[in-house]
N, C-alpha and C. Protein backbone atom coordinates (compact mmCIF):
# COMPACT_ATOMS: atom_id res chain seq x y z
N UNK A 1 13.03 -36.32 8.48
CA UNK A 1 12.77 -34.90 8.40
C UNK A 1 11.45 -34.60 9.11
N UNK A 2 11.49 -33.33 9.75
CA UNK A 2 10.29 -33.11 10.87
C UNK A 2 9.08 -32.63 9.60
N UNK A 3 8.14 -32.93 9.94
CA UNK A 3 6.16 -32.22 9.13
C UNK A 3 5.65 -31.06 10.06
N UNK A 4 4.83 -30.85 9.03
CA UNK A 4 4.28 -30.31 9.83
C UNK A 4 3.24 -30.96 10.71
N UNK A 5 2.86 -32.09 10.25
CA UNK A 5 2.12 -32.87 10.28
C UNK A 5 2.54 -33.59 11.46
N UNK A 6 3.38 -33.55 12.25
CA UNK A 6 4.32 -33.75 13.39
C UNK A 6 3.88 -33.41 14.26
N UNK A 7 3.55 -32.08 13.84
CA UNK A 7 3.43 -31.08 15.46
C UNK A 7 2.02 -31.18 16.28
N UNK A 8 1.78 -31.15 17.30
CA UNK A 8 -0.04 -31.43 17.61
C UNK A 8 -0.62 -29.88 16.98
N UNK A 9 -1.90 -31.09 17.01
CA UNK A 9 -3.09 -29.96 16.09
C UNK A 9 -3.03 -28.58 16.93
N UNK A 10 -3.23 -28.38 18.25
CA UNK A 10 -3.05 -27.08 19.12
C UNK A 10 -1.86 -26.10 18.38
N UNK A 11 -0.92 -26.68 18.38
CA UNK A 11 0.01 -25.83 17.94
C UNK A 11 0.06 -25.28 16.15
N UNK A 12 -0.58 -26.39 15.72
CA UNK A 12 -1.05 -26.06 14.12
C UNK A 12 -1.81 -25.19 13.75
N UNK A 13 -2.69 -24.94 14.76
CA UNK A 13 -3.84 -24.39 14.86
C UNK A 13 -3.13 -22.92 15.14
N UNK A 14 -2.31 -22.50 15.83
CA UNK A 14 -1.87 -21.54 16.21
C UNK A 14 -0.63 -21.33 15.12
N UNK A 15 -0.57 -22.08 14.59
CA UNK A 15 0.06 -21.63 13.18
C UNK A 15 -0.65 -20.96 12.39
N UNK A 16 -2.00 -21.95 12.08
CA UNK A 16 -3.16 -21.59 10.93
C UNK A 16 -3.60 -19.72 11.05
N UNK A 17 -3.57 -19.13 12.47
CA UNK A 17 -4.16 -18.35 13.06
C UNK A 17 -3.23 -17.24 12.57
N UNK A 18 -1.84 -17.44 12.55
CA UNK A 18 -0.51 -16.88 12.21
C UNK A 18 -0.84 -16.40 10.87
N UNK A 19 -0.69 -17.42 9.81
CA UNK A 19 -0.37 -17.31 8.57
C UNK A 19 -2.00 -16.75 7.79
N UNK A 20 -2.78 -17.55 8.55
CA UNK A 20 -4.32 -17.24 7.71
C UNK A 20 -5.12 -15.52 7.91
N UNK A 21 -4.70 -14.51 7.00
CA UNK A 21 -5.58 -13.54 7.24
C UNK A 21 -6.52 -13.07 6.12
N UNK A 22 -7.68 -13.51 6.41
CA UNK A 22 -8.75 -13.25 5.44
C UNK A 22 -8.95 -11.86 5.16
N UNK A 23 -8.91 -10.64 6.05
CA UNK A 23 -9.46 -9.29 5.94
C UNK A 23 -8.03 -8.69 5.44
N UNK A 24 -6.84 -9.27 4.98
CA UNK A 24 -5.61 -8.56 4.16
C UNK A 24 -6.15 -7.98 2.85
N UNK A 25 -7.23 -8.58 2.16
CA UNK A 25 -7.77 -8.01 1.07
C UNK A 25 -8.03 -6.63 0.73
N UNK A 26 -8.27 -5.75 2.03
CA UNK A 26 -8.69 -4.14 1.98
C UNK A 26 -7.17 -3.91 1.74
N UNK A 27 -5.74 -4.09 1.63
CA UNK A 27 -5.12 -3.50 1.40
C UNK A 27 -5.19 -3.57 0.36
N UNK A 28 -5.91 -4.09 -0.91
CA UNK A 28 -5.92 -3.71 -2.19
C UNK A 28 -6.73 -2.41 -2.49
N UNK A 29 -7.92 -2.22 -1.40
CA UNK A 29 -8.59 -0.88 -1.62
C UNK A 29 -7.13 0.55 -1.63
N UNK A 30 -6.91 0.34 -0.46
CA UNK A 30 -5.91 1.34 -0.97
C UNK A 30 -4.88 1.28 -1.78
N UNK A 31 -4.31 0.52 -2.69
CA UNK A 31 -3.31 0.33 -3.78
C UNK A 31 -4.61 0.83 -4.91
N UNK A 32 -5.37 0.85 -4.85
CA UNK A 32 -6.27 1.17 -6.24
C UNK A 32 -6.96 2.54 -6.01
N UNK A 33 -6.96 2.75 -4.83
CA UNK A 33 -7.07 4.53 -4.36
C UNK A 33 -5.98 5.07 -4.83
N UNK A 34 -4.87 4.70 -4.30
CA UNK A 34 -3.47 5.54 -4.38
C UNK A 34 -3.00 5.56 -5.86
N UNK A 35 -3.42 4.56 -6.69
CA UNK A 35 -3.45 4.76 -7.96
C UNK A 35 -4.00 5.68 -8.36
N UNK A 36 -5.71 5.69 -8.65
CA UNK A 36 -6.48 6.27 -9.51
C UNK A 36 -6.09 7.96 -8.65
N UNK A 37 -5.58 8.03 -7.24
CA UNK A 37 -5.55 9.63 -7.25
C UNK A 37 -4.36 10.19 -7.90
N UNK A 38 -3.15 9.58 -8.42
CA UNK A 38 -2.53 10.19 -9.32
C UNK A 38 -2.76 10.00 -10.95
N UNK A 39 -3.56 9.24 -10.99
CA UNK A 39 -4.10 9.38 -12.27
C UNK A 39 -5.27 10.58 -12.50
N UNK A 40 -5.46 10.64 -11.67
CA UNK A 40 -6.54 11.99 -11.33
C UNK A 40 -5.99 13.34 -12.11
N UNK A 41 -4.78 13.44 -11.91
CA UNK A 41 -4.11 14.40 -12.14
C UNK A 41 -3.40 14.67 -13.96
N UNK A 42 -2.89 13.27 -14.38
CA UNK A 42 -2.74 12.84 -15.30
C UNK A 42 -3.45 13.22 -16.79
N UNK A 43 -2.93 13.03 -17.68
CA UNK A 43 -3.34 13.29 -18.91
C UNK A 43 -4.81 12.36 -19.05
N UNK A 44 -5.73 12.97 -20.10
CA UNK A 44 -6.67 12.23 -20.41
C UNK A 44 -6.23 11.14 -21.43
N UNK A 45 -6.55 10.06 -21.33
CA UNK A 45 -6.64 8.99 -21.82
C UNK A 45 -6.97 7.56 -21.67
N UNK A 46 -7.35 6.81 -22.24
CA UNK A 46 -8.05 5.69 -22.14
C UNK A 46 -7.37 4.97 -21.08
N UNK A 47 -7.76 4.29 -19.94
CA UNK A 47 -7.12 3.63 -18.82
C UNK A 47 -8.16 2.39 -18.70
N UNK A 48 -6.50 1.35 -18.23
CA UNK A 48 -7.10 0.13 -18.44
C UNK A 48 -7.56 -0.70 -16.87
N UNK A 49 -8.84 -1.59 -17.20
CA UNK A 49 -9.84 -1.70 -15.97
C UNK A 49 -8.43 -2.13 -15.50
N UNK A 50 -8.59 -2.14 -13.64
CA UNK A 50 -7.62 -2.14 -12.67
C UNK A 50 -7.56 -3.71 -12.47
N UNK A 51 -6.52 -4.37 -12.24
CA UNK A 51 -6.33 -5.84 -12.23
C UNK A 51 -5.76 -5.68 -10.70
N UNK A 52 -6.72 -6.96 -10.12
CA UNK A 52 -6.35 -6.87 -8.78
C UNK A 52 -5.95 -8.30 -8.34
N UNK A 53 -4.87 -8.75 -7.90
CA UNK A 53 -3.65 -9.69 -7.72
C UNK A 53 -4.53 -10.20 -6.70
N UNK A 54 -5.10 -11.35 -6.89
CA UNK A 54 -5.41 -12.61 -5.27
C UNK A 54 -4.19 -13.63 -5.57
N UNK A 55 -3.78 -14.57 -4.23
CA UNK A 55 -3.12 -14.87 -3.87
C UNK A 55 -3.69 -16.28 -2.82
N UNK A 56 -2.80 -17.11 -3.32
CA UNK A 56 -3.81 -18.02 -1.93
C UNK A 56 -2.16 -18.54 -1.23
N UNK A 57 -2.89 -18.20 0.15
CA UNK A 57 -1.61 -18.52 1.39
C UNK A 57 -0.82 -19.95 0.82
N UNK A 58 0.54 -19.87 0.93
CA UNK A 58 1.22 -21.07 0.53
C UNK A 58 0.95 -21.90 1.83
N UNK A 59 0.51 -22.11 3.12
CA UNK A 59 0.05 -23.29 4.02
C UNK A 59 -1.00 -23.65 3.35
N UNK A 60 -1.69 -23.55 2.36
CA UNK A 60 -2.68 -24.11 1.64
C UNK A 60 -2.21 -25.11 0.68
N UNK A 61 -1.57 -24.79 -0.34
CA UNK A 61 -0.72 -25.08 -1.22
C UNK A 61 0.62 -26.68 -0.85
N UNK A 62 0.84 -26.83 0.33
CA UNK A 62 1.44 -27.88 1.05
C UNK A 62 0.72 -28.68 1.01
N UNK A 63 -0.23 -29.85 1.16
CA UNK A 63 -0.90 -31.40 1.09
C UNK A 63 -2.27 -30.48 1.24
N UNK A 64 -3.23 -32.16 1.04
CA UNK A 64 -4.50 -32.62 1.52
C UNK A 64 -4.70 -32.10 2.66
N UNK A 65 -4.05 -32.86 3.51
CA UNK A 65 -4.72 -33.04 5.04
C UNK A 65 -4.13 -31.35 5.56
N UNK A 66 -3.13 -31.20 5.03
CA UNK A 66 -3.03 -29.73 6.02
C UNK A 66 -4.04 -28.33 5.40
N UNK A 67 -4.32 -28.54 3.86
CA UNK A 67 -5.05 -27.97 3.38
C UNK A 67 -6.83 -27.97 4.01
N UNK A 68 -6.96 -29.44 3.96
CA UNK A 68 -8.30 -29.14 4.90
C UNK A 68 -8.84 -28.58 6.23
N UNK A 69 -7.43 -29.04 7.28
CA UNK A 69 -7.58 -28.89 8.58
C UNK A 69 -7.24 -26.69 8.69
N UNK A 70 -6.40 -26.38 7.46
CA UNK A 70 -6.70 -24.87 7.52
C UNK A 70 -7.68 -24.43 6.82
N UNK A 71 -8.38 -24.94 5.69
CA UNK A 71 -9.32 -24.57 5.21
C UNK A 71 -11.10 -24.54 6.45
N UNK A 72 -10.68 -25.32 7.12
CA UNK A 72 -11.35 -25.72 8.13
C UNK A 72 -11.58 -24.39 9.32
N UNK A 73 -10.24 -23.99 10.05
CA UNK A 73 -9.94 -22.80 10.26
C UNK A 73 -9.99 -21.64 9.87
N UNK A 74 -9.84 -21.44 8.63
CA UNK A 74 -10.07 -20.06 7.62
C UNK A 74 -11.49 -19.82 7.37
N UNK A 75 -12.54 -20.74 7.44
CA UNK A 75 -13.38 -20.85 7.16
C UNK A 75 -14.48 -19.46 8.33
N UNK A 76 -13.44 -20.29 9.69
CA UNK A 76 -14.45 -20.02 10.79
C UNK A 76 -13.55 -18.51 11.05
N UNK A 77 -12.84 -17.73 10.65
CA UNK A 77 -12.02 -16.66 11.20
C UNK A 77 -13.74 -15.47 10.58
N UNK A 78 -14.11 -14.79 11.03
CA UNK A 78 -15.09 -13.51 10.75
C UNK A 78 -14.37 -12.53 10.04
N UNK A 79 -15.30 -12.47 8.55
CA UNK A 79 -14.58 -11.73 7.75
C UNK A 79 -15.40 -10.77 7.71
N UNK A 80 -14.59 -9.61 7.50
CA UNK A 80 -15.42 -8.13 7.47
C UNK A 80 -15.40 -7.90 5.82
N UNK A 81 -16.09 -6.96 5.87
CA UNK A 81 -17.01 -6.72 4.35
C UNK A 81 -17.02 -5.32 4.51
N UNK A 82 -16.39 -4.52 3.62
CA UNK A 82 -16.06 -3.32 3.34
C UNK A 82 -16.66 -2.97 1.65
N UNK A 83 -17.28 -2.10 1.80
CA UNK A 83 -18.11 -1.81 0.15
C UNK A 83 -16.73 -1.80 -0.53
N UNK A 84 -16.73 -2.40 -1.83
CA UNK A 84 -15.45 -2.16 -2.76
C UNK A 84 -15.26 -0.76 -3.01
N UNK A 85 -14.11 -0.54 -3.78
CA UNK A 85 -14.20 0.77 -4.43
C UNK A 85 -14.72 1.10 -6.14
N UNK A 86 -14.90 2.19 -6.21
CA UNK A 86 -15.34 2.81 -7.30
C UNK A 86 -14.27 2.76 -8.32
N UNK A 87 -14.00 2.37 -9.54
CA UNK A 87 -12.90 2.57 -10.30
C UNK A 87 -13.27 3.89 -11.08
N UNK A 88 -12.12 4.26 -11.52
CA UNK A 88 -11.79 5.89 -12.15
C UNK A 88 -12.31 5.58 -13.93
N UNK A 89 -12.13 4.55 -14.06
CA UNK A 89 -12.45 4.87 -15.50
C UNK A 89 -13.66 4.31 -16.19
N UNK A 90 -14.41 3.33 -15.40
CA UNK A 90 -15.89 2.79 -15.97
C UNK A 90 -17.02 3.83 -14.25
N UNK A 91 -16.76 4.34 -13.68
CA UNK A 91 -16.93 4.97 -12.67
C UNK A 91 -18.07 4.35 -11.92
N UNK A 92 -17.95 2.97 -11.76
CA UNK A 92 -18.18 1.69 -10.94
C UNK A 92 -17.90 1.25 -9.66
N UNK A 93 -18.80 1.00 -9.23
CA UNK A 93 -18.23 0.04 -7.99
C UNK A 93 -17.67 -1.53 -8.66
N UNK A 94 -16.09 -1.75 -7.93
CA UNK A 94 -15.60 -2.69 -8.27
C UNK A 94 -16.95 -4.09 -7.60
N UNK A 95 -16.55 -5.30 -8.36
CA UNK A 95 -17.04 -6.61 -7.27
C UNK A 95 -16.35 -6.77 -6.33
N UNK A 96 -16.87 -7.29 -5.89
CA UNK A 96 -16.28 -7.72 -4.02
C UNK A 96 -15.44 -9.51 -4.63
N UNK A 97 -15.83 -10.15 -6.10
CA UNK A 97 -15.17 -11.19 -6.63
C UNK A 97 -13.95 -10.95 -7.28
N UNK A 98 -13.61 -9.88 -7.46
CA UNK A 98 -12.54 -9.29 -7.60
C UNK A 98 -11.49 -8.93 -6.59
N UNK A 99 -11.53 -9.46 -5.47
CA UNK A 99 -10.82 -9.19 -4.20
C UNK A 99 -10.76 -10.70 -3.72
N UNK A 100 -11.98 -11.06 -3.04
CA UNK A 100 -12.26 -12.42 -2.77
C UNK A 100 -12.70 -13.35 -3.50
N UNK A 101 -12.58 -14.62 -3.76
CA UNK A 101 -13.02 -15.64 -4.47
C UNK A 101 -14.52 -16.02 -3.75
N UNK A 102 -15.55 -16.12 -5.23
CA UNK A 102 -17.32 -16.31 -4.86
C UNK A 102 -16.87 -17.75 -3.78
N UNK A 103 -15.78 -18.72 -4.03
CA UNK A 103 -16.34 -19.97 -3.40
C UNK A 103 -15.87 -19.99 -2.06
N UNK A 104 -14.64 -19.11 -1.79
CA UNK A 104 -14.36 -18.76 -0.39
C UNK A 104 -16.09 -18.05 0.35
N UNK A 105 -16.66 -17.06 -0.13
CA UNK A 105 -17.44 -15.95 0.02
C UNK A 105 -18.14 -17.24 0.54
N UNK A 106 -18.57 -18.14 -0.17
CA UNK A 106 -20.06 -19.21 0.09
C UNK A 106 -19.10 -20.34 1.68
N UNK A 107 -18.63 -19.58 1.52
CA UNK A 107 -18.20 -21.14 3.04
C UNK A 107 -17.60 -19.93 4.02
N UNK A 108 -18.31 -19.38 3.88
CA UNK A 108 -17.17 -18.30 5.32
C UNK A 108 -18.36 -18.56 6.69
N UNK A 109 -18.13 -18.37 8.02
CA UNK A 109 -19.12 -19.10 8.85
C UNK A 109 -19.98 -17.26 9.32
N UNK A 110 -18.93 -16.36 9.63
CA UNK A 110 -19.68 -15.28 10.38
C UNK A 110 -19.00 -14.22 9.09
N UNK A 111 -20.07 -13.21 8.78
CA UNK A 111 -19.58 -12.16 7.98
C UNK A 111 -20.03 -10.76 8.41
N UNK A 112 -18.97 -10.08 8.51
CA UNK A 112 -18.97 -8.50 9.32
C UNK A 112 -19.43 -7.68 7.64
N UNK A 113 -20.60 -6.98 7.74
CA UNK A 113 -20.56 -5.86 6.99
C UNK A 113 -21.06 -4.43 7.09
N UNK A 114 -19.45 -4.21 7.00
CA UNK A 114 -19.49 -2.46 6.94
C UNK A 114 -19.77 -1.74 6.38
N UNK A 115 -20.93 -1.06 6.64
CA UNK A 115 -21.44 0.41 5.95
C UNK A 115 -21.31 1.67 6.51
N UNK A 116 -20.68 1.98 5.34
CA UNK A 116 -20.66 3.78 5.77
C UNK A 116 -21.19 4.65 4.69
N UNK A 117 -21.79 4.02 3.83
CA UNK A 117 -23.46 4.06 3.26
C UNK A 117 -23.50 3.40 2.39
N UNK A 118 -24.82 3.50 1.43
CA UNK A 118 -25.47 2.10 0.94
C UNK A 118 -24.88 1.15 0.72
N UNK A 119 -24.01 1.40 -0.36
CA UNK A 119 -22.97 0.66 -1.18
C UNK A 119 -24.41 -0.66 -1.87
N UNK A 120 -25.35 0.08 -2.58
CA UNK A 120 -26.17 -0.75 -3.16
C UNK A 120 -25.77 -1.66 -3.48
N UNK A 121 -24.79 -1.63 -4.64
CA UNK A 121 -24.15 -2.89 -5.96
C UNK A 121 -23.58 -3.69 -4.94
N UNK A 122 -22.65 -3.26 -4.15
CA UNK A 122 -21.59 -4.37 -3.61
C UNK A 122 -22.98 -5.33 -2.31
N UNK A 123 -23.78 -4.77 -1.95
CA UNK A 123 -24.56 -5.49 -0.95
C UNK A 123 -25.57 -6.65 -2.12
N UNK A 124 -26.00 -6.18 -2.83
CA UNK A 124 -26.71 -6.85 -3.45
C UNK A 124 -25.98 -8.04 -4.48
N UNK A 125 -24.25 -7.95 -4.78
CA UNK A 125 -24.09 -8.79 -5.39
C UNK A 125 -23.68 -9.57 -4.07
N UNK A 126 -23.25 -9.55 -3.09
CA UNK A 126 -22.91 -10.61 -1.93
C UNK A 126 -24.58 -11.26 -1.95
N UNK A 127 -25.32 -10.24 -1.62
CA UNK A 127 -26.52 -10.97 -1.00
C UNK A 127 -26.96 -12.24 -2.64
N UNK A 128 -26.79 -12.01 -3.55
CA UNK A 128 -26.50 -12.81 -4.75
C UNK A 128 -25.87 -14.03 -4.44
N UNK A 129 -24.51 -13.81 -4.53
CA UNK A 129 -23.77 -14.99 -3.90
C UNK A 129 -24.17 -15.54 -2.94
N UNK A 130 -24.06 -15.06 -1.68
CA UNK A 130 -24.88 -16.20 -0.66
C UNK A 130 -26.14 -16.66 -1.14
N UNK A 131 -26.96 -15.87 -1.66
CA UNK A 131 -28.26 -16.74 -2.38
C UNK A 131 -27.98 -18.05 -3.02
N UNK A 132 -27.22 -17.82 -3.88
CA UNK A 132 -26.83 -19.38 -4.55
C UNK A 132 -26.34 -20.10 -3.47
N UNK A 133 -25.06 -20.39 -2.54
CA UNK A 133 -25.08 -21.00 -1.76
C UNK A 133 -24.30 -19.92 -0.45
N UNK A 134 -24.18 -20.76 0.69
CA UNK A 134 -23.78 -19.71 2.01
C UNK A 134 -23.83 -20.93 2.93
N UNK A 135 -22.99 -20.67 3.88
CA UNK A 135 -22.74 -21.32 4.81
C UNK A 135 -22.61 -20.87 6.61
N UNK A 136 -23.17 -19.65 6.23
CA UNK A 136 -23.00 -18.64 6.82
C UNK A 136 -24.07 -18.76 8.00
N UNK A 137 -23.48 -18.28 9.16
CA UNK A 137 -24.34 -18.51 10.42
C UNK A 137 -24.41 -17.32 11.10
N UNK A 138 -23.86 -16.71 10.59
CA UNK A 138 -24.56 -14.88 11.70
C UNK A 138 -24.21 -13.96 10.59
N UNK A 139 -25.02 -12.94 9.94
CA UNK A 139 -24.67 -11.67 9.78
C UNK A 139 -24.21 -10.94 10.35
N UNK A 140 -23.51 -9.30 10.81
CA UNK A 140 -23.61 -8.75 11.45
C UNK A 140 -23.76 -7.41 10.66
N UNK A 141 -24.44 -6.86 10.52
CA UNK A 141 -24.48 -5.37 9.69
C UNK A 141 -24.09 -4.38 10.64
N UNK A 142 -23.41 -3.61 10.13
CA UNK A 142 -22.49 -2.03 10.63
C UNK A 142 -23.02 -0.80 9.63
N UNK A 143 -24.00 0.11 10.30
CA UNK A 143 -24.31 0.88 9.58
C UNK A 143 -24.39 1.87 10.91
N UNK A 144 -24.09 3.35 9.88
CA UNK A 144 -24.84 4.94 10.72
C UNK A 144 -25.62 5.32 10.88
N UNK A 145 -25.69 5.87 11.91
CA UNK A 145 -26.77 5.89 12.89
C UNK A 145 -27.65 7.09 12.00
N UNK A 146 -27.12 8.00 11.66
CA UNK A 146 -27.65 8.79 10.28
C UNK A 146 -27.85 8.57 8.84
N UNK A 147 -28.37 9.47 7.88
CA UNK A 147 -28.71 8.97 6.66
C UNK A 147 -29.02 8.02 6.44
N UNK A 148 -29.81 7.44 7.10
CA UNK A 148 -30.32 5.93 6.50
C UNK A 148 -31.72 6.38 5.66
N UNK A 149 -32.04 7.57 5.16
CA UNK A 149 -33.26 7.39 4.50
C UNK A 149 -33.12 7.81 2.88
N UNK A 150 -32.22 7.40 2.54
CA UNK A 150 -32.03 7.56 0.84
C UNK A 150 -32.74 6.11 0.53
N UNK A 151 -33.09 6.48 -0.86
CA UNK A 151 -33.70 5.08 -1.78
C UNK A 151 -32.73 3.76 -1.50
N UNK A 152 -31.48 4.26 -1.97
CA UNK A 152 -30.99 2.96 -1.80
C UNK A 152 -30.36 2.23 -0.36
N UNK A 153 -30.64 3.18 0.39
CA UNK A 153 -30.55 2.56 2.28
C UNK A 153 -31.80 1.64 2.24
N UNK A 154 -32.68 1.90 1.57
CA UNK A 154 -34.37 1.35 1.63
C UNK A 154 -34.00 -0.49 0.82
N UNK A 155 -33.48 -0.28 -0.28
CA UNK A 155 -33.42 -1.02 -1.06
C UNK A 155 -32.37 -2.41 -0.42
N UNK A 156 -31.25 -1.90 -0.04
CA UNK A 156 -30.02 -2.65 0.81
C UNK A 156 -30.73 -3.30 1.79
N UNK A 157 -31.41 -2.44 2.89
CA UNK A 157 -32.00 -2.93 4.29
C UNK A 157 -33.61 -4.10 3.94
N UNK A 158 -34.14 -3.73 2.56
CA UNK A 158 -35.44 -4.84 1.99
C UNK A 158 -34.68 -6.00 1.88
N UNK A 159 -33.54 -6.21 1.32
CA UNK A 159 -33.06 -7.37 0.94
C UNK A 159 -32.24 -7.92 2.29
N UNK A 160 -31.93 -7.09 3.11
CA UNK A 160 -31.13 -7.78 3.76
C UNK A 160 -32.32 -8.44 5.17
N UNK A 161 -33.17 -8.03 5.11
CA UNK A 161 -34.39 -8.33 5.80
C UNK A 161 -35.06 -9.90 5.50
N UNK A 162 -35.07 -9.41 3.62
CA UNK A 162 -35.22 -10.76 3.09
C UNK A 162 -34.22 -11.74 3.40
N UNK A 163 -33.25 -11.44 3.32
CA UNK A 163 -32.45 -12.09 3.40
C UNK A 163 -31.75 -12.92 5.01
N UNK A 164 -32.34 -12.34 6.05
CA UNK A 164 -32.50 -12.94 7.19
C UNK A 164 -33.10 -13.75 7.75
N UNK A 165 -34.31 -14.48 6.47
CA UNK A 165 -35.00 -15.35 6.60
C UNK A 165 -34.01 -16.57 6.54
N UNK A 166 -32.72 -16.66 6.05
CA UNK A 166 -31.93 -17.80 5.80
C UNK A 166 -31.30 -17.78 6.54
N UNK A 167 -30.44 -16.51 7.18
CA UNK A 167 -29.25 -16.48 8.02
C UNK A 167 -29.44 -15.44 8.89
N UNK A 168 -29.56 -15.84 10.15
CA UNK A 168 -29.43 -14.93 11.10
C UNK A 168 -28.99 -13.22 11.20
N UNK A 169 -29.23 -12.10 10.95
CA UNK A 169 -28.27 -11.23 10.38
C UNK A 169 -28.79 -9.90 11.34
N UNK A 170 -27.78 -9.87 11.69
CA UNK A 170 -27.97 -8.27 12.90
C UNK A 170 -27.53 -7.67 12.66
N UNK A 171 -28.65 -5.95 13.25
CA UNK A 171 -27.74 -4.96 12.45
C UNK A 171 -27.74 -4.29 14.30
N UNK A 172 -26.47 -3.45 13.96
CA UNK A 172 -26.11 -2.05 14.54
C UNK A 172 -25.44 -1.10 13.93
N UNK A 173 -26.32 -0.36 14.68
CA UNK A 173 -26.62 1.52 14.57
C UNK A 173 -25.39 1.97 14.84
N UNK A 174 -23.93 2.62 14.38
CA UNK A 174 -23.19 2.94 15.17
C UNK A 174 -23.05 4.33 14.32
N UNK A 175 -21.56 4.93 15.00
CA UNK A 175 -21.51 6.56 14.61
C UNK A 175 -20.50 6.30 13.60
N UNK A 176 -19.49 5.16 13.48
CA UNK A 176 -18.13 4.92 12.55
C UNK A 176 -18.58 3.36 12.59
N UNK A 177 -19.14 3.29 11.50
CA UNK A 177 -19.15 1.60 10.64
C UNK A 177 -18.14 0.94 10.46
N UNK A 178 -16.79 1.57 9.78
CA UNK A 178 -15.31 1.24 9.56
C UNK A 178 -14.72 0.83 10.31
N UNK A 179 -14.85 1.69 11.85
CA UNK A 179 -13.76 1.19 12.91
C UNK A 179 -14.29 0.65 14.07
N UNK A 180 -15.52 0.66 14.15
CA UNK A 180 -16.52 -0.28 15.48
C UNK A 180 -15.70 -1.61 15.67
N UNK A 181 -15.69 -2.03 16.90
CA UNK A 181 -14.86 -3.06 16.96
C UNK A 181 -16.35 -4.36 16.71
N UNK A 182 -16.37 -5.02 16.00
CA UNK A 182 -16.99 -6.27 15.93
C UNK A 182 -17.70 -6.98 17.39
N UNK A 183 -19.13 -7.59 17.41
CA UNK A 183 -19.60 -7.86 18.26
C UNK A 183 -18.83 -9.11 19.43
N UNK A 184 -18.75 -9.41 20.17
CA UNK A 184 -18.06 -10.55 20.76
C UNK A 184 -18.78 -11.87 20.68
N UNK A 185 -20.37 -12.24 20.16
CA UNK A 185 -20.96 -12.96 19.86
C UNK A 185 -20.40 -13.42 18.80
N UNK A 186 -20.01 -12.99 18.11
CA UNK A 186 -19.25 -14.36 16.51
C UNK A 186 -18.39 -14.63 17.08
């Protein structure tokens, strides 16, 4: 019976590339938008915190060796970083560990983060996590070219300053944080 383990690494690799998508996670932002806006509408009553479904790719789940050589790959794909959302009933910003797993977060190699403003909580618990550990070799910050002078633009940009003492981390100024296409340097 044929493996996968058969096929040359080139072509595995172009499997890994297939099946592995790290930034699928924002489609949970909108399943928990599209929720809470018809609950919006809805009777008052107690609503329960939002449970959000992770999933780990079944090419993971197949052996050792194919698990490492994609974990290997997944590692190095540039993941973008989108502030979580706010839930409707503790009126919170969700964690960003609630989408992604902290131990994926600590081994990712380049990380895209998008601002389309402060998003205090969600910057400061990443910058948390990578504090404990990170593996991380370029920042790239995505912020507007406006409003950057609220308290907590001040507070986000101190730490992430601090925080460039460990890992390389660049920012740009743009007009749409969300849809800028990513630098070609990572």
């Amino acid at each position: 019976m044929a493996s996968l383990l058969d096929l040359p690494s080139e072509i595995r690799l172009i499997i890994y590339a297939y099946l592995l998508s790290p930034n699928e996670y924002v489609k949970s932002y909108r399943k928990l938008s599209d929720q809470w806006s018809s609950v919006a509408s809805g009777p008052l009553c107690t609503i329960p915190r939002p449970y959000v479904k992770r999933y780990t790719p079944c090419i993971l789940l197949l052996n050792k060796k194919i698990t490492t050589e994609a974990l290997h790959y997944l590692y190095r794909i540039p993941l973008n970083l989108y502030g979580t959302p706010s839930t409707y009933f503790v009126m919170r910003q969700m964690d960003i560990t609630e989408f992604i797993s902290e131990h994926y977060l600590q081994r990712i190699r380049v990380g895209i983060l998008r601002l389309n403003h402060a998003n205090k909580h969600f910057v400061l618990s990443l910058l948390d996590i990578w504090g404990a550990e990170n593996r991380l070799e370029r920042l790239d910050v995505y912020r507007p070219k406006t409003q950057l002078d609220s308290q907590h633009w001040k507070v986000v940009e101190s730490r992430l300053w601090t925080f460039s003492s460990m890992v390389p981390v660049v920012f740009h100024e743009v007009d749409y944080a969300l849809k800028v296409e990513a630098s070609r340097t990572t």
